[in-house]
Protein backbone atom coordinates (compact mmCIF):
# COMPACT_ATOMS: atom_id res chain seq x y z
CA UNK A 1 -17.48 -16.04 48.52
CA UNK A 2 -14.97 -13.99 47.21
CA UNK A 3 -14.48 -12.22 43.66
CA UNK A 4 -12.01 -12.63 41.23
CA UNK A 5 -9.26 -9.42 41.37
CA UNK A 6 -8.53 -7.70 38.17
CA UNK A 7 -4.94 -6.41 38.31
CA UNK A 8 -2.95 -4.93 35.89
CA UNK A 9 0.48 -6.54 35.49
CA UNK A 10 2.36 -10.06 34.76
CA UNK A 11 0.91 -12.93 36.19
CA UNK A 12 4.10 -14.19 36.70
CA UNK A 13 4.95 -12.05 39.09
CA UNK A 14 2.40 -12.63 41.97
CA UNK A 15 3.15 -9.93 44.60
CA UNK A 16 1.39 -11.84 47.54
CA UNK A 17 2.31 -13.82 50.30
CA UNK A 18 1.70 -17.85 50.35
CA UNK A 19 1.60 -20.15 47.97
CA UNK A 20 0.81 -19.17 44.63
CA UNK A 21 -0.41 -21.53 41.13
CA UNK A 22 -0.10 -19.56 38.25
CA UNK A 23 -2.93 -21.32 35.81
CA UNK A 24 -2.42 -21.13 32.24
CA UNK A 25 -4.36 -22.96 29.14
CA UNK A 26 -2.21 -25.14 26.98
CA UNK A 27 -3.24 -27.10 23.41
CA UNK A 28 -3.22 -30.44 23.37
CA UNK A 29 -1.18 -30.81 20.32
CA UNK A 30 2.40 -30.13 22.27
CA UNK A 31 2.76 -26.71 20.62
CA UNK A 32 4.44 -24.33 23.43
CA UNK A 33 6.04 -21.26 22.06
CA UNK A 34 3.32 -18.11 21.50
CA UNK A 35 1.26 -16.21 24.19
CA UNK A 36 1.64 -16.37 27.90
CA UNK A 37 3.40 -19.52 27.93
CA UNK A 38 6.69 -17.14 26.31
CA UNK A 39 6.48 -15.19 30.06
CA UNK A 40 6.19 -18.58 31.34
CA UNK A 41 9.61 -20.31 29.97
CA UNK A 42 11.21 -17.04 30.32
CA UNK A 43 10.79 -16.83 34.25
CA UNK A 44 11.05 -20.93 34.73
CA UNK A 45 12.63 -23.81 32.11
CA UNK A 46 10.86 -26.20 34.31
CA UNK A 47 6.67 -26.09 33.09
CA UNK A 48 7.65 -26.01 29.33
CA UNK A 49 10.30 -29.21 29.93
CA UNK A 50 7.40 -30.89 31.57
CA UNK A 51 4.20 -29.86 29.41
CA UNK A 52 6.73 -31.42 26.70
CA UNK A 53 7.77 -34.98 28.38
CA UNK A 54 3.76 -35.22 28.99
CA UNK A 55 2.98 -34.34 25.80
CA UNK A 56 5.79 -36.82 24.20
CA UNK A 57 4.06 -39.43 26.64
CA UNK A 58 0.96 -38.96 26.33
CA UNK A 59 0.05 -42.69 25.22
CA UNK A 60 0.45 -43.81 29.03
CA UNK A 61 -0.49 -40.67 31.10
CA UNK A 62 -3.12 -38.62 31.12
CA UNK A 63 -2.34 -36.46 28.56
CA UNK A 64 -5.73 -34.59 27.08
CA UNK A 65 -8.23 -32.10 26.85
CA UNK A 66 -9.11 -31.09 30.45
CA UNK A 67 -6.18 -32.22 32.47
CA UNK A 68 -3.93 -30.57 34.63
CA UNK A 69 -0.04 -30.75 35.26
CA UNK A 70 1.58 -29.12 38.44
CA UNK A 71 4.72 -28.10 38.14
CA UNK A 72 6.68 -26.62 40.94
CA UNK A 73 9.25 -23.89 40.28
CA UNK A 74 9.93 -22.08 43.41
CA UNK A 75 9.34 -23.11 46.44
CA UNK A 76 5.92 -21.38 47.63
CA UNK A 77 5.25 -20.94 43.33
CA UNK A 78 4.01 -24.02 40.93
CA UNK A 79 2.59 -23.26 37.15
CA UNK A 80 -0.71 -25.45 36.37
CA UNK A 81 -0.24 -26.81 32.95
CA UNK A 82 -4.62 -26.75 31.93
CA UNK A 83 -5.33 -28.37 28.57
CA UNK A 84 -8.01 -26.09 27.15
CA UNK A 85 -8.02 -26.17 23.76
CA UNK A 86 -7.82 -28.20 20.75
CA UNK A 87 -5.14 -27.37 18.13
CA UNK A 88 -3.81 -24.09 17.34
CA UNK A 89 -6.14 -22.98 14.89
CA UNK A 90 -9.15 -21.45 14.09
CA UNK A 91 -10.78 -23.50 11.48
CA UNK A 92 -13.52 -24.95 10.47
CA UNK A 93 -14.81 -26.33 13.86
CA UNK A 94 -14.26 -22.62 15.14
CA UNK A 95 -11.43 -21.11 17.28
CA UNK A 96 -9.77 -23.73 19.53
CA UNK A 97 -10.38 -22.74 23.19
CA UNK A 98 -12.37 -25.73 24.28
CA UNK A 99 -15.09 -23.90 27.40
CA UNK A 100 -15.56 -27.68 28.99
CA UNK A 101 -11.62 -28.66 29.25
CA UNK A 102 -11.23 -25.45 30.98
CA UNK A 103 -13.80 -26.04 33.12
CA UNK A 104 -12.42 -29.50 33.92
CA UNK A 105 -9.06 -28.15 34.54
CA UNK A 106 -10.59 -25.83 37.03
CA UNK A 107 -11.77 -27.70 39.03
CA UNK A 108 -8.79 -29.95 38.99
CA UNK A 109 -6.82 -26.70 39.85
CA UNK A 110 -9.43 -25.68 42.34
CA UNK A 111 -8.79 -29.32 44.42
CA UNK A 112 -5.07 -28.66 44.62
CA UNK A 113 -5.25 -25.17 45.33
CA UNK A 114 -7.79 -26.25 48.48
CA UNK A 115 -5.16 -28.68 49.37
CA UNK A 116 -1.83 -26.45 49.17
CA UNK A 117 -4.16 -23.55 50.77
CA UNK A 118 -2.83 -21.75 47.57
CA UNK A 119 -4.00 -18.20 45.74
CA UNK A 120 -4.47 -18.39 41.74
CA UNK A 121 -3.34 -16.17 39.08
CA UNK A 122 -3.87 -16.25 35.56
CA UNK A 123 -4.46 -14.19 32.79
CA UNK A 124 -7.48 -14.07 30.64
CA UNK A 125 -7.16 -17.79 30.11
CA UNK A 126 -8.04 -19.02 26.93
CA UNK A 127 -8.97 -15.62 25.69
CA UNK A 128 -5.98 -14.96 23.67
CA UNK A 129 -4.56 -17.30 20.99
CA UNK A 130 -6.86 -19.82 21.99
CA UNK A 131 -9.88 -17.20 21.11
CA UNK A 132 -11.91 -17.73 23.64
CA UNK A 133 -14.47 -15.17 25.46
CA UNK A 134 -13.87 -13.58 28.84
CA UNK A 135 -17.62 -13.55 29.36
CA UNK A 136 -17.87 -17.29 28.91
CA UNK A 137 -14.49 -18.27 31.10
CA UNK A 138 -15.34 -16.06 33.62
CA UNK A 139 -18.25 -17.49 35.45
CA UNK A 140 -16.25 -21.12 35.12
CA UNK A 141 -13.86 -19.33 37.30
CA UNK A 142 -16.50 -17.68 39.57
CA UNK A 143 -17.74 -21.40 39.70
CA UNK A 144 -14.86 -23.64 40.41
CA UNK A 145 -12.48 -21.45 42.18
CA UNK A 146 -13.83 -18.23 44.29
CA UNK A 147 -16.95 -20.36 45.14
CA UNK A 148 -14.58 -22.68 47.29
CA UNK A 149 -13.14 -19.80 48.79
CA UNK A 150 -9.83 -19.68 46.39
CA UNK A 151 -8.58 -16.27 45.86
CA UNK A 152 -7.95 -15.42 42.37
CA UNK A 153 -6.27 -12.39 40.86
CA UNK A 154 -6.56 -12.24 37.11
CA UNK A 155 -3.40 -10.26 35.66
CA UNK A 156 -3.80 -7.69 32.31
CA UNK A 157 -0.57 -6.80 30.52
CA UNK A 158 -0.35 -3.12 30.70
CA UNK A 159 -0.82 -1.04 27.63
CA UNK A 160 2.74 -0.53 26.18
CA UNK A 161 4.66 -2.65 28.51
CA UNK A 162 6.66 -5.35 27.23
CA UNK A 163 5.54 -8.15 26.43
């Protein structure tokens, strides 16, 4: 079994060989526009024109809290759309990072990562806006990704890059 990598740097910009799905955790209210997803549509139009058709579909796909969309943009490179969390706000139900979606989506992401014979890289998913706990995501990703014998690099911004 193999442990996660801690780099610092943009997750984006995966600087290994093969191919690569960068994971990131999306709401499930079809908000796209703050946190990593900004990186995201700045590299690639493609994942935020298709988390956006899914979302505006969502009455006959499958559209929710745990799923996964693949999206290729390069050819060895596809972003993994992962619905983690519900809403945009923390309120009275807490913050909205949603442990068990993301722990749905990974595995989802872990079964096509298997099957392209792809790497992973992420950020601290669901850690940021979301407000999620690296502690708590962590051993999901232990669980349903380097347990199967995915590598997985998990990217930190460096201190007063740019964002």
């Amino acid at each position: 079994m193999s442990e996660i990598a801690y780099v610092r740097g943009d997750a984006t910009v995966p600087s290994v060989k093969g191919v690569k799905l960068i994971a990131h955790v999306c709401n499930d209210i079809g908000g796209w526009g703050k946190g990593f997803v900004v990186a995201v549509s700045r590299r690639w139009p493609e994942p935020e024109a298709a988390y956006r058709a899914w979302h505006r579909d969502r009455a006959s796909n499958d559209f929710a809290l745990g799923a996964v969309q693949f999206v290729q943009v390069e050819r060895y490179v596809w972003v993994a759309n992962m619905i983690g969390q519900r809403g945009i706000r923390t309120g009275s139900k807490g913050v909205p990072v949603r442990y068990e979606a993301i722990d749905t989506a990974l595995g989802r992401l872990a079964d096509r990562a298997v099957e392209l014979g792809a790497s992973v890289h992420m950020p601290r998913i669901g850690c940021g806006l979301a407000g999620g706990r690296w502690p708590l995501v962590e051993p999901l990703v232990t669980e349903r990704l380097t347990r199967r014998g995915v590598a997985v690099t998990v990217y930190d911004h460096g201190e007063g890059g740019r964002n």
